[in-house]
N, C-alpha and C. Protein backbone atom coordinates (compact mmCIF):
# COMPACT_ATOMS: atom_id res chain seq x y z
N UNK A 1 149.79 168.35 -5.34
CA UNK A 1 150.34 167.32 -4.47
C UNK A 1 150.15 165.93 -5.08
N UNK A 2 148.99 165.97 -5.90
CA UNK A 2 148.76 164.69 -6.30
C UNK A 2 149.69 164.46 -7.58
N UNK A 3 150.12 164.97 -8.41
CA UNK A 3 150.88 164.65 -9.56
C UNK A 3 152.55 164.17 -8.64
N UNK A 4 152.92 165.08 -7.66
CA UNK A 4 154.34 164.69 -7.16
C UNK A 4 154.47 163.18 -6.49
N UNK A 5 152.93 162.54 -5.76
CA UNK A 5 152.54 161.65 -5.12
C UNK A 5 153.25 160.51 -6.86
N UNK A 6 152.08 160.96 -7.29
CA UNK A 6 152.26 160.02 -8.60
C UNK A 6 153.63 159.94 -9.40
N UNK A 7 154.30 161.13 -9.38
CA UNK A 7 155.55 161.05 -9.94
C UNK A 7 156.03 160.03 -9.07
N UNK A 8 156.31 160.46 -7.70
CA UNK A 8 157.17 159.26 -7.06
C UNK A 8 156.77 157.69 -6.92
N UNK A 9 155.77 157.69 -7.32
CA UNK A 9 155.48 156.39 -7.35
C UNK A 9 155.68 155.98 -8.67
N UNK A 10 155.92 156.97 -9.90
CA UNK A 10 156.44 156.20 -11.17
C UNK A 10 158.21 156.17 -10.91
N UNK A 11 158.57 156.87 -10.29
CA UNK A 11 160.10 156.94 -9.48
C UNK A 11 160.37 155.76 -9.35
N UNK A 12 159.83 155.12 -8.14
CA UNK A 12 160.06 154.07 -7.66
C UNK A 12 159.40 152.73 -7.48
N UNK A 13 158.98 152.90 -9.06
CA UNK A 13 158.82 151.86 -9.38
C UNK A 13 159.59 150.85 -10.10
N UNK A 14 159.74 149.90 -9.85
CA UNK A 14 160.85 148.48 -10.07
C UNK A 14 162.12 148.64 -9.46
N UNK A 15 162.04 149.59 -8.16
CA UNK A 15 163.23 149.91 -7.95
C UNK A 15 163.05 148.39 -6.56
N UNK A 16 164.21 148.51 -5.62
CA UNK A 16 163.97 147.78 -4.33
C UNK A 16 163.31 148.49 -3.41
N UNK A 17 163.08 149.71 -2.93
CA UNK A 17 162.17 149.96 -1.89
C UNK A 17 163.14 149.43 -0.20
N UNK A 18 161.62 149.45 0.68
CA UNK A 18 162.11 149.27 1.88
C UNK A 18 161.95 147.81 2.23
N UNK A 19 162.64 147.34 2.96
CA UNK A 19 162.75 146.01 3.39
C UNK A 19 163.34 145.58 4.98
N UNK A 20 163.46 145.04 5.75
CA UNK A 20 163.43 144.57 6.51
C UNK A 20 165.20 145.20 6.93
N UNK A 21 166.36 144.62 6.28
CA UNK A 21 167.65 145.53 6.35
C UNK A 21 167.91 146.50 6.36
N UNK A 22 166.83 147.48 5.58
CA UNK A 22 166.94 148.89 5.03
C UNK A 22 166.71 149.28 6.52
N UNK A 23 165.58 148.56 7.11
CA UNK A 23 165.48 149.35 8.65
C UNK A 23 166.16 149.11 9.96
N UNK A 24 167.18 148.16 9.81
CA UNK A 24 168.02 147.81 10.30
C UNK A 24 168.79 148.69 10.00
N UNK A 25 169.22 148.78 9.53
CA UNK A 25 170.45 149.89 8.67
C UNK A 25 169.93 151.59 9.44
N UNK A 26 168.77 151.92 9.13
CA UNK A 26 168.44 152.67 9.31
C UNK A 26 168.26 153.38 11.14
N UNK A 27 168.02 152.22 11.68
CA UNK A 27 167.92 152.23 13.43
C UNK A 27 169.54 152.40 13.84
N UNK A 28 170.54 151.75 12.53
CA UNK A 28 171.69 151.67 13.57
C UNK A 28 171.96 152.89 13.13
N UNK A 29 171.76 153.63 12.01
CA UNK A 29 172.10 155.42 12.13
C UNK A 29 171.83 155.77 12.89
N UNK A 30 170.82 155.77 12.90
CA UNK A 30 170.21 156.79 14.59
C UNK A 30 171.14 156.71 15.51
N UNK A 31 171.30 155.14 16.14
CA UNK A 31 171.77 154.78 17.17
C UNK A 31 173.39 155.36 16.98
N UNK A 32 174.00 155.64 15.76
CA UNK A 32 175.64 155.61 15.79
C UNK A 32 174.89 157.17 16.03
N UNK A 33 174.27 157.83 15.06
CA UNK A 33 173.93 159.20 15.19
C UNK A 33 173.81 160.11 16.91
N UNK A 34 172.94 159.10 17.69
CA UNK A 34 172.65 159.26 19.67
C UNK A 34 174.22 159.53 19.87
N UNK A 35 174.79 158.56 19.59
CA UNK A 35 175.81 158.06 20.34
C UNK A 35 177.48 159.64 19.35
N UNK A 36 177.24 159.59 18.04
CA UNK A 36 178.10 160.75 17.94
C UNK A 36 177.96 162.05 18.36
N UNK A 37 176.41 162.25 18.95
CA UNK A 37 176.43 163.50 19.41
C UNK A 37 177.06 163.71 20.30
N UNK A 38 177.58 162.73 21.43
CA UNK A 38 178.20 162.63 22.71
C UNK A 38 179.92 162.81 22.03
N UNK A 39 180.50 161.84 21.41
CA UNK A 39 181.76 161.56 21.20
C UNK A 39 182.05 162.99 20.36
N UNK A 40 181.24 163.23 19.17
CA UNK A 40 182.06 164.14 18.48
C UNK A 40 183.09 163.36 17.59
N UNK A 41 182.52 162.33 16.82
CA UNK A 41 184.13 161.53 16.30
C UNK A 41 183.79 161.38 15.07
N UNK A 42 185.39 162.07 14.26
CA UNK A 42 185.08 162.12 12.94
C UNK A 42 185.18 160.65 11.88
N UNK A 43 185.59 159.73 12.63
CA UNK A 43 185.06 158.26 12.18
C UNK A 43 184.23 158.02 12.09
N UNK A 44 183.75 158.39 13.16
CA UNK A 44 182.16 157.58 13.62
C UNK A 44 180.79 158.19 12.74
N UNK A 45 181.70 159.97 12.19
CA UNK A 45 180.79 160.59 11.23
C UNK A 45 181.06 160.16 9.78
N UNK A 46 181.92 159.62 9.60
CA UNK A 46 182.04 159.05 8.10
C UNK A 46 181.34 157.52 8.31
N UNK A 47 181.65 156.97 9.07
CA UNK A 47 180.92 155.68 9.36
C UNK A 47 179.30 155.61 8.68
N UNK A 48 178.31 156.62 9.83
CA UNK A 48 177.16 156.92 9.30
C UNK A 48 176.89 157.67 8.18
N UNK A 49 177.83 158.31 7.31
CA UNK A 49 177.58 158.66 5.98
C UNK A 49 177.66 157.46 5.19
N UNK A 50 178.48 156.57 5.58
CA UNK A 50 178.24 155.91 4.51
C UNK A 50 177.53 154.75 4.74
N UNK A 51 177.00 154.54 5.67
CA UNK A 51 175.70 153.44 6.00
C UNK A 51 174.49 154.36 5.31
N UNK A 52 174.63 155.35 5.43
CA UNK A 52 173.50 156.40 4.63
C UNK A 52 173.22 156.12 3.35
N UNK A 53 174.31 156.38 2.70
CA UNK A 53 174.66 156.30 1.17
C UNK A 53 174.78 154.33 0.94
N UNK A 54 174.87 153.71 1.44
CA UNK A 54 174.64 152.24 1.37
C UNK A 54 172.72 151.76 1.84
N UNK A 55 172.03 152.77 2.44
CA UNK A 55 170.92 152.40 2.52
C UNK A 55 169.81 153.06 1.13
N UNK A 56 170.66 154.09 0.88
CA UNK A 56 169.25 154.70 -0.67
C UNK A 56 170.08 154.38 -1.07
N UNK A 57 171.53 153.53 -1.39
CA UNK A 57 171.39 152.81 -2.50
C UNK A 57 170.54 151.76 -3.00
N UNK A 58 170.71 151.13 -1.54
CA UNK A 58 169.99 149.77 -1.58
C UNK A 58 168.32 150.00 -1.89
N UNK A 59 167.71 151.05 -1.40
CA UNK A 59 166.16 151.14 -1.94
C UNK A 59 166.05 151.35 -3.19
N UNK A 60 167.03 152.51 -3.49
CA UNK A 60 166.69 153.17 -5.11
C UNK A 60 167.58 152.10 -5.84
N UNK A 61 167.67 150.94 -5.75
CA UNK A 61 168.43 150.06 -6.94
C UNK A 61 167.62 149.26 -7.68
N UNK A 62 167.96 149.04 -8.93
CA UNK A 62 166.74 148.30 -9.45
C UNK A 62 167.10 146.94 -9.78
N UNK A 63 168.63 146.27 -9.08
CA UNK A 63 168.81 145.15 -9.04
C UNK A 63 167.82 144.35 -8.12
N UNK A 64 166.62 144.21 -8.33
CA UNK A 64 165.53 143.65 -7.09
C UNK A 64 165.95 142.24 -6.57
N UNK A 65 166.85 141.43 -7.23
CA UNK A 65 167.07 139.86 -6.93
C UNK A 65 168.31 140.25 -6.56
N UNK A 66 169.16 141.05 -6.23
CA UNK A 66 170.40 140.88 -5.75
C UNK A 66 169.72 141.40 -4.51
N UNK A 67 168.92 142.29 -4.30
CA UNK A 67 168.64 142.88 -2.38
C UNK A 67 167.58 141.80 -2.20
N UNK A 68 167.11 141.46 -2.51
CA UNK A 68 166.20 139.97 -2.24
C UNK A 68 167.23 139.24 -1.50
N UNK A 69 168.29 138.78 -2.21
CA UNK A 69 168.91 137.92 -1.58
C UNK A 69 169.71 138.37 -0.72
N UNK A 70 170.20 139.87 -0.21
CA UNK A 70 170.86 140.28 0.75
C UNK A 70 170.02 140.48 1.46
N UNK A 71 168.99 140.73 1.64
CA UNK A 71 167.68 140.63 2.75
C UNK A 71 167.56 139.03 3.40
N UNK A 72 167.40 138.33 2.11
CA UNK A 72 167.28 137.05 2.59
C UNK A 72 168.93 136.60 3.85
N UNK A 73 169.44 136.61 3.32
CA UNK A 73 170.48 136.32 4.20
C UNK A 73 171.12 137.09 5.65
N UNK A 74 170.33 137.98 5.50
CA UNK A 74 169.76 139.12 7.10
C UNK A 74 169.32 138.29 7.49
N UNK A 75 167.86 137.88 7.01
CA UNK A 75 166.90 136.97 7.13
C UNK A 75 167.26 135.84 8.13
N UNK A 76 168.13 135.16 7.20
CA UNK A 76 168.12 133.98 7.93
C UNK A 76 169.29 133.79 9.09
N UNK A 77 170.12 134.92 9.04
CA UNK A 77 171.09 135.20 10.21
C UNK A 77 169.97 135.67 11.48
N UNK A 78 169.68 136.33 11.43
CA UNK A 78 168.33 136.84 12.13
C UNK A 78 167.86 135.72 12.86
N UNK A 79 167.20 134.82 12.18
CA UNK A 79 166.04 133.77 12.94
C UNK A 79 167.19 132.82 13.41
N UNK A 80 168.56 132.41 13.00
CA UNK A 80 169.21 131.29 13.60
C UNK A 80 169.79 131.96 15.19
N UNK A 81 169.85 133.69 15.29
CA UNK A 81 169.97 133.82 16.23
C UNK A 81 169.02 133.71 17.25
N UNK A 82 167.88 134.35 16.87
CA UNK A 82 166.59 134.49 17.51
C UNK A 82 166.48 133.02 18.18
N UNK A 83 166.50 132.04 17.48
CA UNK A 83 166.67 129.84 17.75
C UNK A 83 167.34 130.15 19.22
N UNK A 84 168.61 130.28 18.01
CA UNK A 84 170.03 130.08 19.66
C UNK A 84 168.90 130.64 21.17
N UNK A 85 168.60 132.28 21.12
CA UNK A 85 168.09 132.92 22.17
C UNK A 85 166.99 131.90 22.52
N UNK A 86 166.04 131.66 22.11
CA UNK A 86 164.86 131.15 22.63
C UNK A 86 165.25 129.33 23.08
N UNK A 87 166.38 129.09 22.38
CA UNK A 87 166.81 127.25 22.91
C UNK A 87 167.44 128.04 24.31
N UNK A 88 168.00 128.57 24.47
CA UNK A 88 168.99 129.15 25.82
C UNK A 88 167.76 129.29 26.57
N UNK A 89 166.88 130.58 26.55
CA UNK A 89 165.67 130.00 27.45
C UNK A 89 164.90 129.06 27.81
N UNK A 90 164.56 128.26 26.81
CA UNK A 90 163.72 127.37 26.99
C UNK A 90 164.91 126.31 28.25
N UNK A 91 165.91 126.05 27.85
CA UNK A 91 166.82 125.11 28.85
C UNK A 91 166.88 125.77 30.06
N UNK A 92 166.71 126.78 30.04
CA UNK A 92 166.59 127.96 31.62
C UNK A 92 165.93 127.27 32.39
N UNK A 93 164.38 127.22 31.44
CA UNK A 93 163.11 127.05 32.11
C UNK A 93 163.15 125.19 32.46
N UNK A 94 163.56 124.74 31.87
CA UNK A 94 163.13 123.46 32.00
C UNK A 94 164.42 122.69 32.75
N UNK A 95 165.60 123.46 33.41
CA UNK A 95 166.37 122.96 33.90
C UNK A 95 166.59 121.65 35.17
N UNK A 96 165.49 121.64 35.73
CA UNK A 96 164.67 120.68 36.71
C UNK A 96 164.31 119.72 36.47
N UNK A 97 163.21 119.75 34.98
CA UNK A 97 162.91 118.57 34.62
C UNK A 97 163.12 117.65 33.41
N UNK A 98 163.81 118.53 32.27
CA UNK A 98 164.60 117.85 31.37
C UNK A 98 165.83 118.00 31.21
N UNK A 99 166.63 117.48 30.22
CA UNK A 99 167.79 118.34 29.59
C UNK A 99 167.44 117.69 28.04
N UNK A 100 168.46 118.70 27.50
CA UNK A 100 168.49 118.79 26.08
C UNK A 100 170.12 117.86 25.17
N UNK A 101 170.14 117.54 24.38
CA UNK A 101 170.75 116.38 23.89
C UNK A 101 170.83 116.48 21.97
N UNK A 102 171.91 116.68 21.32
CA UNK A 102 172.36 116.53 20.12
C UNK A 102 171.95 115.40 19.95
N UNK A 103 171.20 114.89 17.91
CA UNK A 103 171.56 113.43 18.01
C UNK A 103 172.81 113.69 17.51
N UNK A 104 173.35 112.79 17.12
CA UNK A 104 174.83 112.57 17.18
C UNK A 104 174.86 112.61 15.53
N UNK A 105 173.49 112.02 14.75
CA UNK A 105 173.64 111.93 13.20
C UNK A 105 173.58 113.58 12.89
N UNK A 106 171.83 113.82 12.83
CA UNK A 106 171.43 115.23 12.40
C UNK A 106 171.38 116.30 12.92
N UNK A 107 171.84 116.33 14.16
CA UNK A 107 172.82 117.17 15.23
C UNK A 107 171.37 118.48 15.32
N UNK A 108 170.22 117.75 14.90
CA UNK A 108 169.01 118.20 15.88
C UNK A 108 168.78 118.08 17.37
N UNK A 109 168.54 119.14 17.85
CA UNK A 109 168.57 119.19 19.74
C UNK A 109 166.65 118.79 19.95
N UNK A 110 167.25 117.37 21.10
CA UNK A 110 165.78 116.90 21.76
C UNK A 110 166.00 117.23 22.69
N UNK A 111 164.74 117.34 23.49
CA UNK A 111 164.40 117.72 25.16
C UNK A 111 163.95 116.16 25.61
N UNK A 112 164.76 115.68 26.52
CA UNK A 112 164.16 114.68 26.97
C UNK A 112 164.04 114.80 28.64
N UNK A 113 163.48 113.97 28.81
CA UNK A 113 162.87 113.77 30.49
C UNK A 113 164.35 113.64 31.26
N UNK A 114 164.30 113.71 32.56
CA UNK A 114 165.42 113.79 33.66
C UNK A 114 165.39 112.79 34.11
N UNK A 115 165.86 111.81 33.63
CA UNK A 115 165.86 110.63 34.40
C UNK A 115 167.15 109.95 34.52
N UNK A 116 168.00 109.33 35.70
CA UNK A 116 168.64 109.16 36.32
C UNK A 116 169.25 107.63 35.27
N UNK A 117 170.24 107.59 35.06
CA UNK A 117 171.16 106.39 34.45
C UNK A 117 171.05 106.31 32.62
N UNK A 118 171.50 105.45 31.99
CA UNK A 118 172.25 105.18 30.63
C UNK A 118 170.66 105.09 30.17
N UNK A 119 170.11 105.69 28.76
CA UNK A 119 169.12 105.44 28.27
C UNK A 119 169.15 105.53 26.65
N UNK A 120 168.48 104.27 25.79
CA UNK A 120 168.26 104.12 24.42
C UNK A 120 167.60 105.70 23.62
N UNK A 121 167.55 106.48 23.37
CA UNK A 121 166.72 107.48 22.79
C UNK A 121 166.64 107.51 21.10
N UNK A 122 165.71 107.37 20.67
CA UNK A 122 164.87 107.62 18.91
C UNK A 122 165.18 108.95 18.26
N UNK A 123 165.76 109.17 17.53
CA UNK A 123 165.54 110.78 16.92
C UNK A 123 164.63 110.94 16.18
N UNK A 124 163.87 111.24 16.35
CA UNK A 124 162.20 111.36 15.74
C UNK A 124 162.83 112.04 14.50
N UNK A 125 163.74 112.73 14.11
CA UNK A 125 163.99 113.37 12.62
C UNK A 125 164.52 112.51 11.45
N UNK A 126 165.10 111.67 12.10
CA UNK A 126 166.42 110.74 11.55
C UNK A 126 166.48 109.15 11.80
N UNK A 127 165.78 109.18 12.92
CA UNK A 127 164.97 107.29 13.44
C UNK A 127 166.75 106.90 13.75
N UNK A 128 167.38 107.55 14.28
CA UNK A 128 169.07 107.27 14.80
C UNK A 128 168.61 106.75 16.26
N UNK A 129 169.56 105.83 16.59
CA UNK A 129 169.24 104.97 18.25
C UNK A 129 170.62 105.55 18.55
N UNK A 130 170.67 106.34 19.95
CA UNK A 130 171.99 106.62 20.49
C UNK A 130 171.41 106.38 22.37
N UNK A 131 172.79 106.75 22.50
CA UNK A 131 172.82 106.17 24.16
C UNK A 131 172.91 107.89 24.51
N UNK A 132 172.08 107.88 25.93
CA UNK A 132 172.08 109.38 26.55
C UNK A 132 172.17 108.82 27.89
N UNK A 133 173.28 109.43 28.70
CA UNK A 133 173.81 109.20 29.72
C UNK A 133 173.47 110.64 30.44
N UNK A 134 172.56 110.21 31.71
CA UNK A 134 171.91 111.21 32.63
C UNK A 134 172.70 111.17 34.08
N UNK A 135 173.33 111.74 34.89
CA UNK A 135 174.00 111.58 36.24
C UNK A 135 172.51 112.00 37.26
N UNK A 136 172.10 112.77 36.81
CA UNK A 136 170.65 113.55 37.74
C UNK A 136 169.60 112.79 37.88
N UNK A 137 169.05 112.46 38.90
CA UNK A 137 167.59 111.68 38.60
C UNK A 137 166.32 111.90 38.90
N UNK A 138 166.17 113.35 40.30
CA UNK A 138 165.46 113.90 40.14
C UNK A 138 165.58 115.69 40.21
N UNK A 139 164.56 116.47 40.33
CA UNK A 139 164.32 117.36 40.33
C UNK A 139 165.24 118.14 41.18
N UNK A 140 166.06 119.06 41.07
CA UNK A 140 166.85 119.79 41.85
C UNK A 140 165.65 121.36 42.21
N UNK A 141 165.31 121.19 43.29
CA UNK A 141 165.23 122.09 44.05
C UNK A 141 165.93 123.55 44.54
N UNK A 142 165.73 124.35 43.88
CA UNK A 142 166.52 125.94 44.01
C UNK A 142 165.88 126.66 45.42
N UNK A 143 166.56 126.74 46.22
CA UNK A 143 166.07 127.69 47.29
C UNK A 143 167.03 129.12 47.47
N UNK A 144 166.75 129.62 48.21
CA UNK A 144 167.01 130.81 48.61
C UNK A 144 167.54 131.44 49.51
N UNK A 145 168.39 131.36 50.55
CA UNK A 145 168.69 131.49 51.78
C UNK A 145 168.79 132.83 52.31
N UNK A 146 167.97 133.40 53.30
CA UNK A 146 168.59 134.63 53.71
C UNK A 146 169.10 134.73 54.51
N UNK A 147 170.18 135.41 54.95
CA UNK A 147 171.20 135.74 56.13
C UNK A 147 170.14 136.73 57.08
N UNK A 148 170.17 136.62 58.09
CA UNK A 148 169.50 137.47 59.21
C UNK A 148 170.20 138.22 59.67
């Protein structure tokens, strides 16, 4: 057992291996896999063959800087969505007592206070002076009403 251990590790060595896409790739087989057991569809079975054959390519390749950079760019699609999701909550939560505001230069989003009429605001990234125009001035109150 121990020589086959060692073979494969002289195998796959300098190759790309597993990475962060590979298991992406790999969850959505499954998931097309759940889902063809129901349909029966011979698309949907060539589909996952060849996400198959596109994932041990991608491990067993020994271009390591070309899947670097197709990882990387998972990567960073990944976290700009993950942003979007967590800015959408965070404005959920804080809908009462701030709102949120583009500067107008570096089109970085500030949270500023709720305050009622025309106000000077700083972009702490960019030191840009723009005007932020608020209609709300205080706290909106959410209740609940039940019908009896």
């Amino acid at each position: 057992m121990q020589k086959f251990i060692y073979k494969l590790y002289k195998f796959m060595y300098g190759r790309n291996g597993i990475d962060e896409l590979y298991k992406v790739g790999l969850i959505l087989c499954i998931i097309l896999s759940i889902i063809n057991i129901f349909l029966n569809n011979r698309i949907l079975t060539l589909i996952e063959f060849l996400l198959i054959v596109i994932i041990i390519y991608r491990s067993l390749s020994k271009n390591i800087t070309k899947r670097r950079h197709e990882n990387n760019v998972y990567l960073k699609q990944k976290r700009k969505l993950k942003n979007k999701i967590t800015l959408i909550k965070r404005k959920w939560q804080d809908r009462n007592t701030h709102i949120y505001k583009k500067c107008p230069k570096c089109k970085k989003v500030l949270r500023l206070p709720l305050k009622k009429g025309t106000h000077t605001c700083k972009c702490p990234v960019c030191n840009n002076k723009f005007e932020v125009k608020c209609r709300r001035g205080e706290k909106v109150k959410v209740e609940v009403i039940k019908n009896k």
